[in-house]
Protein backbone atom coordinates (compact mmCIF):
# COMPACT_ATOMS: atom_id res chain seq x y z
CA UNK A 1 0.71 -79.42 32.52
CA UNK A 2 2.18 -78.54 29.38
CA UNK A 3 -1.96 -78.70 27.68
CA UNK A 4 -2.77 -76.22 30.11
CA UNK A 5 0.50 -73.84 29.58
CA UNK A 6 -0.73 -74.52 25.58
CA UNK A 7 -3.90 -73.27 26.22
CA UNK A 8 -2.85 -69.97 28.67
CA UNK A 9 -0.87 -69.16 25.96
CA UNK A 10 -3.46 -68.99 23.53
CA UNK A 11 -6.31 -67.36 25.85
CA UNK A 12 -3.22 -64.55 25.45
CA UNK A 13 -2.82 -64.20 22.26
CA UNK A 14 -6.35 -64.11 21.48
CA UNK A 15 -7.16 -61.21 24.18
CA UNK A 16 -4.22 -59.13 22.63
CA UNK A 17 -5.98 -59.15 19.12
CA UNK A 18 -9.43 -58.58 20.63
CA UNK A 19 -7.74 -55.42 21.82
CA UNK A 20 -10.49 -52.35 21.43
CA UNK A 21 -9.52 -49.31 18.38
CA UNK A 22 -7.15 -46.89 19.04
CA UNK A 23 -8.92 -43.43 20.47
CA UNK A 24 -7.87 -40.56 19.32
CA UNK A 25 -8.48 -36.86 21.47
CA UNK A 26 -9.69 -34.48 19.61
CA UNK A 27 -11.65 -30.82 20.10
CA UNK A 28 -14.32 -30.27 18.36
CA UNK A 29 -16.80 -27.54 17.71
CA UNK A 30 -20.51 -27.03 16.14
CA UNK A 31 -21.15 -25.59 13.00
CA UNK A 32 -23.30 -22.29 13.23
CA UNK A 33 -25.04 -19.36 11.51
CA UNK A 34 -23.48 -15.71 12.48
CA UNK A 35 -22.59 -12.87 10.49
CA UNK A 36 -18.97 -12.85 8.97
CA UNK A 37 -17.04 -9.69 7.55
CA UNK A 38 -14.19 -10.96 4.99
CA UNK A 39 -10.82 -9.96 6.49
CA UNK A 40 -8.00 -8.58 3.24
CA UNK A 41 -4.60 -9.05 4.92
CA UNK A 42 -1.33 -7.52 3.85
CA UNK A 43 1.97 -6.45 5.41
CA UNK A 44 2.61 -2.44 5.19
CA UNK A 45 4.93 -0.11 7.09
CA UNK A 46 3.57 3.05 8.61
CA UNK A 47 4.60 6.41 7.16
CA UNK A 48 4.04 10.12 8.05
CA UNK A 49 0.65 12.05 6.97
CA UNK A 50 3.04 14.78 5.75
CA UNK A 51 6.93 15.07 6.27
CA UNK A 52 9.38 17.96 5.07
CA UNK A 53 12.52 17.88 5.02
CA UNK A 54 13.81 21.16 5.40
CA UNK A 55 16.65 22.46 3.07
CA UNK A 56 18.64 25.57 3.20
CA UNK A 57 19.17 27.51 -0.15
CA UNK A 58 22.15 29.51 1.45
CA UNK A 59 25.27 27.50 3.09
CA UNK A 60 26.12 29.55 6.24
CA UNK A 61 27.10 28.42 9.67
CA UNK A 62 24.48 27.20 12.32
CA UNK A 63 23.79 30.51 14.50
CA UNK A 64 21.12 28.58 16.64
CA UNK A 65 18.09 26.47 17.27
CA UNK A 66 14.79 26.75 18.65
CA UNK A 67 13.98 23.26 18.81
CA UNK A 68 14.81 19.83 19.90
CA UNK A 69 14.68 17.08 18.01
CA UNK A 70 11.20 15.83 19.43
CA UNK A 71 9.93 18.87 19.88
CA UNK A 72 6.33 19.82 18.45
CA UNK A 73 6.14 22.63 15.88
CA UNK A 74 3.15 24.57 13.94
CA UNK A 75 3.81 25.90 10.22
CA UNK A 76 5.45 29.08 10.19
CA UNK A 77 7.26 28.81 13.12
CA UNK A 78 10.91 29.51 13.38
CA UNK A 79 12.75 26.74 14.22
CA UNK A 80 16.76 27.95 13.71
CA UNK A 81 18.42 30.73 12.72
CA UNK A 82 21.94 30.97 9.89
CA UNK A 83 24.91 33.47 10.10
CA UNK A 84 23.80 36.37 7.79
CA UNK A 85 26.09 39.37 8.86
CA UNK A 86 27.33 39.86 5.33
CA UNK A 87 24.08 39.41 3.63
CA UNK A 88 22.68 41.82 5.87
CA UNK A 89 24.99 43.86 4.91
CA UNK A 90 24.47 43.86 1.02
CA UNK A 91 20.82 43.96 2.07
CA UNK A 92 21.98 47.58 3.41
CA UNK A 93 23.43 48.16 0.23
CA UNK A 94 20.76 47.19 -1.92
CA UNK A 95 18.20 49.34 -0.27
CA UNK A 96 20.33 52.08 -0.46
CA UNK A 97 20.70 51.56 -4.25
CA UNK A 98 16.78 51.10 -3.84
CA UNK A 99 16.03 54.33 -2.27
CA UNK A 100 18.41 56.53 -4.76
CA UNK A 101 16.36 55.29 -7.74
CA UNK A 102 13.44 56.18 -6.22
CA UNK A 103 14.40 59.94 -5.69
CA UNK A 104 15.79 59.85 -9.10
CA UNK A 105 12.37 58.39 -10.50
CA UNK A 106 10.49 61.21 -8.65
CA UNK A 107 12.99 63.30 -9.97
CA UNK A 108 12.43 62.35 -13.50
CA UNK A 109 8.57 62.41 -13.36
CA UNK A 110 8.17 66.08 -11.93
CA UNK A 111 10.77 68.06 -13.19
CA UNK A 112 13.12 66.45 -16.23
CA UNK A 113 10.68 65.19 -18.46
CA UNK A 114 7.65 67.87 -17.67
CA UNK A 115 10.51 70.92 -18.69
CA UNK A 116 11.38 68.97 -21.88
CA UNK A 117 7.79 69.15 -22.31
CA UNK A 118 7.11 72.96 -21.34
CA UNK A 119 10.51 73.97 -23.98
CA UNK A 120 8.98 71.85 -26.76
CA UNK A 121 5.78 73.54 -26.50
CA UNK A 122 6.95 76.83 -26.58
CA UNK A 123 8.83 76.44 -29.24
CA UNK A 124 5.91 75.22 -31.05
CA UNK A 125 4.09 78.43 -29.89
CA UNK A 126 7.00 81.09 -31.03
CA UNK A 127 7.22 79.22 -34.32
CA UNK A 128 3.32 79.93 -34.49
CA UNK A 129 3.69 83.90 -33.71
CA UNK A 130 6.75 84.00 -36.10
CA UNK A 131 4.13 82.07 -38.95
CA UNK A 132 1.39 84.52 -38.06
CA UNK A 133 3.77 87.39 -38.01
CA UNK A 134 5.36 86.48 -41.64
CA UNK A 135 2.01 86.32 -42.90
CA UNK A 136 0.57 89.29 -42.11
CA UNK A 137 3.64 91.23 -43.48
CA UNK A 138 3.39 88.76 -47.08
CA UNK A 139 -0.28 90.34 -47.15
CA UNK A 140 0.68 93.83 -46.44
CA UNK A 141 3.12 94.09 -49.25
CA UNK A 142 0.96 91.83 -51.49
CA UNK A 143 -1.60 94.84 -50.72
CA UNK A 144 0.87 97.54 -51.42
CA UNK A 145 2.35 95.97 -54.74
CA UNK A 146 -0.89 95.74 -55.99
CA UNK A 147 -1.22 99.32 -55.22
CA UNK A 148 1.98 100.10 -56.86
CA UNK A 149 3.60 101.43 -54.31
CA UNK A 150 6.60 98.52 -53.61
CA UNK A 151 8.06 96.79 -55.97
CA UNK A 152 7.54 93.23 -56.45
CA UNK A 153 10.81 92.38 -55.27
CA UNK A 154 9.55 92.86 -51.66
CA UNK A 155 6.79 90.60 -52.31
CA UNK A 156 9.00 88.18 -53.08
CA UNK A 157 10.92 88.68 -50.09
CA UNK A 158 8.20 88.63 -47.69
CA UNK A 159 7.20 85.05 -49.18
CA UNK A 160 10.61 83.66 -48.64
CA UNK A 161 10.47 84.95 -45.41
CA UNK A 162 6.65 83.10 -45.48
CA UNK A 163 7.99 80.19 -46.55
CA UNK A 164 10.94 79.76 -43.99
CA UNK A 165 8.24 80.69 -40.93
CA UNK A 166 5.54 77.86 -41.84
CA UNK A 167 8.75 75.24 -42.25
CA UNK A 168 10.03 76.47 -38.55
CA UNK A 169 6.56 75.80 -37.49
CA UNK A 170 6.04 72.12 -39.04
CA UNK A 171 9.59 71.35 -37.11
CA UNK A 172 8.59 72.45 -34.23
CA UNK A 173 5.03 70.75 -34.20
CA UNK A 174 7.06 68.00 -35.06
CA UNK A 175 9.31 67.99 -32.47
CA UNK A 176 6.01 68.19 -30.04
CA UNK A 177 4.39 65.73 -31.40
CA UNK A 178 7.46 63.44 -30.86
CA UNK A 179 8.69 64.99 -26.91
CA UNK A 180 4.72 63.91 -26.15
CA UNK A 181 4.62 60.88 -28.25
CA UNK A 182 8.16 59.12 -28.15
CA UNK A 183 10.64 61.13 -25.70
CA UNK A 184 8.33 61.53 -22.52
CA UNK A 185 7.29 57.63 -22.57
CA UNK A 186 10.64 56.73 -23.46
CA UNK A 187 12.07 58.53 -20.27
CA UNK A 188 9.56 57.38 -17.84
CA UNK A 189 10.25 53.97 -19.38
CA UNK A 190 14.13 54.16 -18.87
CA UNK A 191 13.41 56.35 -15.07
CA UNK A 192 10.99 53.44 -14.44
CA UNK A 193 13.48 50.43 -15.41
CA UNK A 194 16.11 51.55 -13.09
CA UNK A 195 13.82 52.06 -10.42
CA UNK A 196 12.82 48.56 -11.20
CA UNK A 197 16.33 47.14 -11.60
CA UNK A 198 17.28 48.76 -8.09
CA UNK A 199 13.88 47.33 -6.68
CA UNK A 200 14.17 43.56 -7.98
CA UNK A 201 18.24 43.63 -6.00
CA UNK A 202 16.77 45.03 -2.96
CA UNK A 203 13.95 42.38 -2.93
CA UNK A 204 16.47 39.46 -3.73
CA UNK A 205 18.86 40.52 -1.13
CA UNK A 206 15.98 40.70 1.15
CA UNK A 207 15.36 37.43 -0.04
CA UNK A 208 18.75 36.10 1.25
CA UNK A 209 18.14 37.58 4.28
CA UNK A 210 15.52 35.96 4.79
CA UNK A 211 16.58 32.50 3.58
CA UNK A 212 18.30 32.23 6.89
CA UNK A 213 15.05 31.78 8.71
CA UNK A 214 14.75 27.91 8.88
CA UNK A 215 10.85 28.29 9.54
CA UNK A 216 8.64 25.04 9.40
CA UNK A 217 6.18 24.16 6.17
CA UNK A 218 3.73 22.19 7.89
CA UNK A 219 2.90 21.46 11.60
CA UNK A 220 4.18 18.31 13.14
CA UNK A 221 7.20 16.39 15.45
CA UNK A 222 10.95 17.81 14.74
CA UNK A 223 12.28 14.07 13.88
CA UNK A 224 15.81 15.03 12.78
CA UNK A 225 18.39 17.87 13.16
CA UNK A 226 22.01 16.70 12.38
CA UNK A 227 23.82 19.30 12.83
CA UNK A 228 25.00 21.52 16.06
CA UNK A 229 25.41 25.38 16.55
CA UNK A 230 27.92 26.27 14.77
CA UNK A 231 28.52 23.49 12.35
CA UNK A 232 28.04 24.47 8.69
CA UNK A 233 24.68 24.01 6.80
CA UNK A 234 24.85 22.83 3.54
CA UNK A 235 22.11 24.54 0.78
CA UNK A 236 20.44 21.69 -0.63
CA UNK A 237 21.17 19.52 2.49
CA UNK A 238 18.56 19.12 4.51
CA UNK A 239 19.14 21.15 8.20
CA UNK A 240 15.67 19.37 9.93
CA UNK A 241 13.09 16.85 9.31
CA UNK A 242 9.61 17.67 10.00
CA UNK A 243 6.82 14.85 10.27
CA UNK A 244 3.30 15.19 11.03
CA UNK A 245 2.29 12.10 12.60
CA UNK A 246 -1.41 13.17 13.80
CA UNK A 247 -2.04 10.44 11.67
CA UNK A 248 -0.06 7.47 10.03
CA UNK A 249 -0.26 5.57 6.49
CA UNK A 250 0.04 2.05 6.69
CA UNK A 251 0.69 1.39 2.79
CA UNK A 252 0.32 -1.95 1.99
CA UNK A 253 -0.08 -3.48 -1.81
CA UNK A 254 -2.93 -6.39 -2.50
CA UNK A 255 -4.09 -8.64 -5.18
CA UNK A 256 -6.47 -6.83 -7.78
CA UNK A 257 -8.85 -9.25 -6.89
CA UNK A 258 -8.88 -8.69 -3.44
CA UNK A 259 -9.03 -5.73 -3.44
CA UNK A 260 -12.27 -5.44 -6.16
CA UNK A 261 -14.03 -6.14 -2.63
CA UNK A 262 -13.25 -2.96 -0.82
CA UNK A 263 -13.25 1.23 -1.43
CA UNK A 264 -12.73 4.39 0.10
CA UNK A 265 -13.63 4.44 3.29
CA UNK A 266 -13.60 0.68 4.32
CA UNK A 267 -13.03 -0.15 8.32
CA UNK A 268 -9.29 -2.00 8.86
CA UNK A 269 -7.12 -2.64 11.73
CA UNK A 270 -3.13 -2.54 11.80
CA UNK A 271 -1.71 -4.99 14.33
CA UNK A 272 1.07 -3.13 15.54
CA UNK A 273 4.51 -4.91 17.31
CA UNK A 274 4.20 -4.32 20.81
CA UNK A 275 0.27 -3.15 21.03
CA UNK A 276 -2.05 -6.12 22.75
CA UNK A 277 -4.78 -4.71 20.21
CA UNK A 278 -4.67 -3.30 16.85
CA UNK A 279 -5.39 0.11 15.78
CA UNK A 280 -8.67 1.21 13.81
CA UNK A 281 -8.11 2.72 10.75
CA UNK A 282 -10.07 3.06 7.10
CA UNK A 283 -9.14 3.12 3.66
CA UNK A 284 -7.88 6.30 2.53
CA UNK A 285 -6.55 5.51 -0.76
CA UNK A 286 -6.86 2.89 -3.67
CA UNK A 287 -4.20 3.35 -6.73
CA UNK A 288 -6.34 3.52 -9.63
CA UNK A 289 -3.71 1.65 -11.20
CA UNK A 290 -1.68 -1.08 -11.02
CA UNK A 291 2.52 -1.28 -9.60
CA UNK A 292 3.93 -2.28 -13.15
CA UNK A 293 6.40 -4.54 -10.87
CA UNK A 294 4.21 -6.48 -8.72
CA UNK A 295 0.76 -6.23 -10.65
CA UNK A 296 -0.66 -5.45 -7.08
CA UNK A 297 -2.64 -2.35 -5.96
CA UNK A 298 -1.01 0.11 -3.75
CA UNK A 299 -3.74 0.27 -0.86
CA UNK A 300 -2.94 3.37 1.82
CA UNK A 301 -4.93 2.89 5.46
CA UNK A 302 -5.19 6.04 7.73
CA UNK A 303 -4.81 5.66 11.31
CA UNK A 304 -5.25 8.08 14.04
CA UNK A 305 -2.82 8.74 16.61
CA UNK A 306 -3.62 11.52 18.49
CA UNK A 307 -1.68 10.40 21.19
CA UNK A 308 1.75 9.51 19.24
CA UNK A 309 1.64 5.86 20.42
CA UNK A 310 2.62 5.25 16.88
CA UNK A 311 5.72 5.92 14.87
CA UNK A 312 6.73 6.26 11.34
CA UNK A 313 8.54 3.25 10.14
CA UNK A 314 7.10 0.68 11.93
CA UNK A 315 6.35 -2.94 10.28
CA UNK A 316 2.67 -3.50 10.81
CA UNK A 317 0.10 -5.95 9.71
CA UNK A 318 -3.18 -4.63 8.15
CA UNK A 319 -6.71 -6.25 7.94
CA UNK A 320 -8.98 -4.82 5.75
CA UNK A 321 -12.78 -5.11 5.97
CA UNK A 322 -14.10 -6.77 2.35
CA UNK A 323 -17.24 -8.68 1.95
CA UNK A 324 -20.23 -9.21 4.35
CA UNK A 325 -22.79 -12.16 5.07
CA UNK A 326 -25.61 -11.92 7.79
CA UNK A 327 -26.17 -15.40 7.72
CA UNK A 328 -23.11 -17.47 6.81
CA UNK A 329 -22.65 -21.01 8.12
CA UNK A 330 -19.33 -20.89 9.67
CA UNK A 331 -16.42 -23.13 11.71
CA UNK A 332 -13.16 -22.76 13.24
CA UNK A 333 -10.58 -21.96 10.18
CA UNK A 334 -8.78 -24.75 11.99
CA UNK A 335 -11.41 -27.57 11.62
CA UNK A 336 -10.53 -26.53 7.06
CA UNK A 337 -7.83 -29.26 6.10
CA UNK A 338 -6.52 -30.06 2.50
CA UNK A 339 -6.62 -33.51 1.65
CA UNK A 340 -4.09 -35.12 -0.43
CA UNK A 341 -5.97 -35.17 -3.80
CA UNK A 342 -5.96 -30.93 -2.72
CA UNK A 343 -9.90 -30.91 -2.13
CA UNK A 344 -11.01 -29.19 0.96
CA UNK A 345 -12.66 -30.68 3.41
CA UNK A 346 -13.66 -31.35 7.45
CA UNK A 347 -13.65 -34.16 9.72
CA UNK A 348 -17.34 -34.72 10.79
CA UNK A 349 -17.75 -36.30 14.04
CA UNK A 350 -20.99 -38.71 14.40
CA UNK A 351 -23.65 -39.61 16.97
CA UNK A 352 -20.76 -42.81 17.57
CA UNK A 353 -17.98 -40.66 18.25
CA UNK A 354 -16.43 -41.57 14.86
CA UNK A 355 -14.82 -39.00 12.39
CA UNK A 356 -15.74 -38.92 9.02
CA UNK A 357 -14.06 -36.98 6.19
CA UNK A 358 -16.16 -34.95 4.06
CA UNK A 359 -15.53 -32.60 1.19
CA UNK A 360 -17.11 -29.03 1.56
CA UNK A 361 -17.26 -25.66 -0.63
CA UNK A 362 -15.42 -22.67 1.52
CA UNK A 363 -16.25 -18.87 1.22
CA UNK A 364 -14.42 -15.77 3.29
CA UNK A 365 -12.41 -15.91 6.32
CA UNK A 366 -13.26 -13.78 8.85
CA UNK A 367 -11.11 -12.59 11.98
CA UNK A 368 -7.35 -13.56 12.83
CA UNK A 369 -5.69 -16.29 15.26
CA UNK A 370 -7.89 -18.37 17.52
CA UNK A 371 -10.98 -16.61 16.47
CA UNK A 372 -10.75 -17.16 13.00
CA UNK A 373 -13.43 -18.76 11.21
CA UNK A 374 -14.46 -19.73 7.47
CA UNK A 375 -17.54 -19.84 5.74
CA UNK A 376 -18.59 -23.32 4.74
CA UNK A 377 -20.64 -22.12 1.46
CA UNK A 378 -21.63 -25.96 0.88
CA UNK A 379 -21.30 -29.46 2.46
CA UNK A 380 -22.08 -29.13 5.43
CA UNK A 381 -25.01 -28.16 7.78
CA UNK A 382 -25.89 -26.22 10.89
CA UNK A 383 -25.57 -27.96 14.17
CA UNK A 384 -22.98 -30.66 12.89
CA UNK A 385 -19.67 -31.37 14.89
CA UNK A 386 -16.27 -31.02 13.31
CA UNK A 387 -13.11 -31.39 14.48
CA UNK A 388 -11.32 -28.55 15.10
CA UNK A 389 -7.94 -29.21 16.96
CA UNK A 390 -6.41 -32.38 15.72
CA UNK A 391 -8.30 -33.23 12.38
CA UNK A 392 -4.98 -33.03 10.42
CA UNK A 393 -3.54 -36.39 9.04
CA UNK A 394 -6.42 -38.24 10.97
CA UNK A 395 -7.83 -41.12 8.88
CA UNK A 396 -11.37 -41.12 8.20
CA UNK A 397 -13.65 -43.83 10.32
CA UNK A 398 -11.19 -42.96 13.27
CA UNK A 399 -12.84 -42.99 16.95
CA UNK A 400 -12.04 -40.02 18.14
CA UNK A 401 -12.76 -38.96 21.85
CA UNK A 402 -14.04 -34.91 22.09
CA UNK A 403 -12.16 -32.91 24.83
CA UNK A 404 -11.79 -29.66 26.01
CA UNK A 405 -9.11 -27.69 25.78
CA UNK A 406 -7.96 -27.33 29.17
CA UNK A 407 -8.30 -31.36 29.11
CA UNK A 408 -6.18 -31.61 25.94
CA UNK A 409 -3.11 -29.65 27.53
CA UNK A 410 -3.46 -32.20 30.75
CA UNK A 411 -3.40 -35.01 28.33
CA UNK A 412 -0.36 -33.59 27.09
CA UNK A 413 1.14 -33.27 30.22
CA UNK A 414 0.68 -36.98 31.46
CA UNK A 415 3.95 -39.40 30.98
CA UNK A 416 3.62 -42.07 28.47
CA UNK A 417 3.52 -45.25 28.71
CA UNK A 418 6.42 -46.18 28.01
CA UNK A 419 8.15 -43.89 30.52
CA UNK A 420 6.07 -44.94 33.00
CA UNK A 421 7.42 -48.60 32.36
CA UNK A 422 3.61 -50.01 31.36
CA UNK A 423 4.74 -52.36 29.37
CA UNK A 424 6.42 -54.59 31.78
């Protein structure tokens, strides 16, 4: 009896270490050919096409709006209004001022300055007779003297008298010369400065006027207006806020060598909190220069949104279409493991349901999530199987058992052994 209980014993032991190799479930999937598009990632935050904010230049009371704050607006349109009793007032003033310096310019031009004209030029002419006059009577007596009938006295006389007439006509050419030349421009200068002067303080008190007509720069979305009716507007504080989110900027910044791969005009998608898809968008700007503090390039993406499903401010994730292969040999980006050593490589699985490790060359990644997928550039062929759920930390030579999905979450679902009390 106790050969027998000997020999059970070892029949035991020796089916426990005849026990068959540990399988291990695994997904797999089959290395193809399809065309890939390399996706450039980077976090941005969405910003406004075009924002004002809007700033008095005059501090005045709130008299009233026009708008709400959501309200859409077009450029030029008035959106609130500022007390401006007492600058309308000196507006009043000013044009007053304004219109008296007009008269007086009129004024100037067609009377003033043309009879200080007219009195210089007939002066000029009465010196002329008085010339002509002086020397007709210096001839006459020169004539007579000769004859001997005046003495020469009288010639003398009439030659002072010459003499005195031509130097009253210089003056008074003179003094033409000069009302034409120098006083006449000189008065239409001065008559045309006031008018001027009173013009320019019309105009700016106009311009104050005016100043409290909060109008709107650019069209857009009224996104702020902090104040109520009433309440006192600060100049240089700003009144409203005025975005124009027809479009947003998702501004993102990327590796120089990343983004070497794209330009102006390059399809990308913003995955957007909340959205089940992302929004299409292209490149709209690359920074022909680098940020001095991150060494990256400031990339801007433009996305429509016509419909204002989007706002300004939001977090987003951008994906940004880079290099393209027809024919690139891809597999899941999950089947890509590091090894220890830090070379890349994938778990092929053989006609024997083993996996085997082997080290491969990788390219571009293409897509996001689930569906992303990565260019094996060598290492590997077409139609091989590679483990694509499960390959990390599994040994190479290790049975593995291929399952689908759907089979992998019952699998997880099943109670172990050891809560099911198998081992007794």
């Amino acid at each position: 009896m106790a050969v027998a209980a000997a020999l059970l014993l070892a029949a035991g032991c020796s089916s426990k270490e005849a026990a068959p190799p540990t399988v291990v479930s695994v997904q797999a999937a089959t290395a193809t050919e399809q065309p890939v598009t390399e996706q450039i990632t980077g976090d941005a935050v969405l910003a406004p096409l075009a924002q004002a904010a809007i700033v008095p230049k005059v501090t005045a009371p709130v008299a009233k709006y026009f708008i709400q704050r959501g309200s859409r607006v077009k450029a030029g349109e008035l959106l609130a209004t500022l007390e401006n009793k007492d600058l309308t007032a000196a507006a009043m003033d000013a044009g007053g001022a304004y219109a008296e310096a007009q008269a007086s310019y009129q004024s100037a031009v067609k009377a003033t300055i043309p009879e200080s004209t007219q009195k210089a030029e007939l002066d000029e002419e009465q010196a002329k007779t008085a010339l002509d006059l002086q020397q007709k009577i210096y001839d006459a007596r020169k004539s007579l003297f000769a004859q001997g009938a005046i003495p020469e006295r009288d010639v003398q006389t009439a030659h002072a008298a010459l003499v005195q007439a031509q130097s009253a006509y210089d003056i008074a050419q003179k003094h033409l010369a000069s009302e034409r030349a120098v006083n006449r421009a000189a008065a239409m200068e001065s008559a045309k400065g006031q008018l001027e002067s009173a013009e320019g303080k019309y105009k700016g008190a106009q311009a104050m006027v005016n100043y409290t007509e909060i109008r709107s720069p650019i069209s857009g979305v009224v996104t702020e207006r902090p104040l109520f009716p009433g309440e006192t507007a600060a100049a240089g504080t700003p009144l409203l806020t005025v975005m124009d989110t027809s479009a947003l900027i998702a501004k993102t910044h990327l590796p120089q060598s990343e983004v070497q791969q794209m330009k102006v005009g390059s399809d990308a998608s913003v995955a957007v909190p909340g959205m089940d898809e992302p929004a299409k968008g292209t490149v709209s700007l690359i920074s022909p220069a680098l940020d001095p503090g991150s060494t990256t390039v400031e990339v801007w993406v433009r996305v429509p949104n016509a419909k204002g499903e989007l706002r300004a401010g939001t977090p987003v994730h951008v994906s940004i279409a880079g290099r393209s292969f027809p024919h690139a040999l891809v597999v899941p980006a999950g089947a890509v493991v590091t090894a220890s050593s830090g070379k890349t490589m994938v778990l092929v699985v053989d006609a024997g349901s083993v996996a085997h490790q082997r080290v491969v060359q990788t390219g571009i990644t293409s897509g996001s999530g689930d569906d992303a997928v990565v260019q094996i550039v060598s290492g590997l062929k077409a139609g091989e199987q590679v483990v694509s759920v499960g390959a990390y930390a599994l040994d190479d030579g290790t049975k593995v058992k291929v399952v689908t999905a759907a089979e992998a979450d019952q699998d997880a679902d099943k109670p172990s052994a050891a809560k099911s009390g198998g081992d007794d």
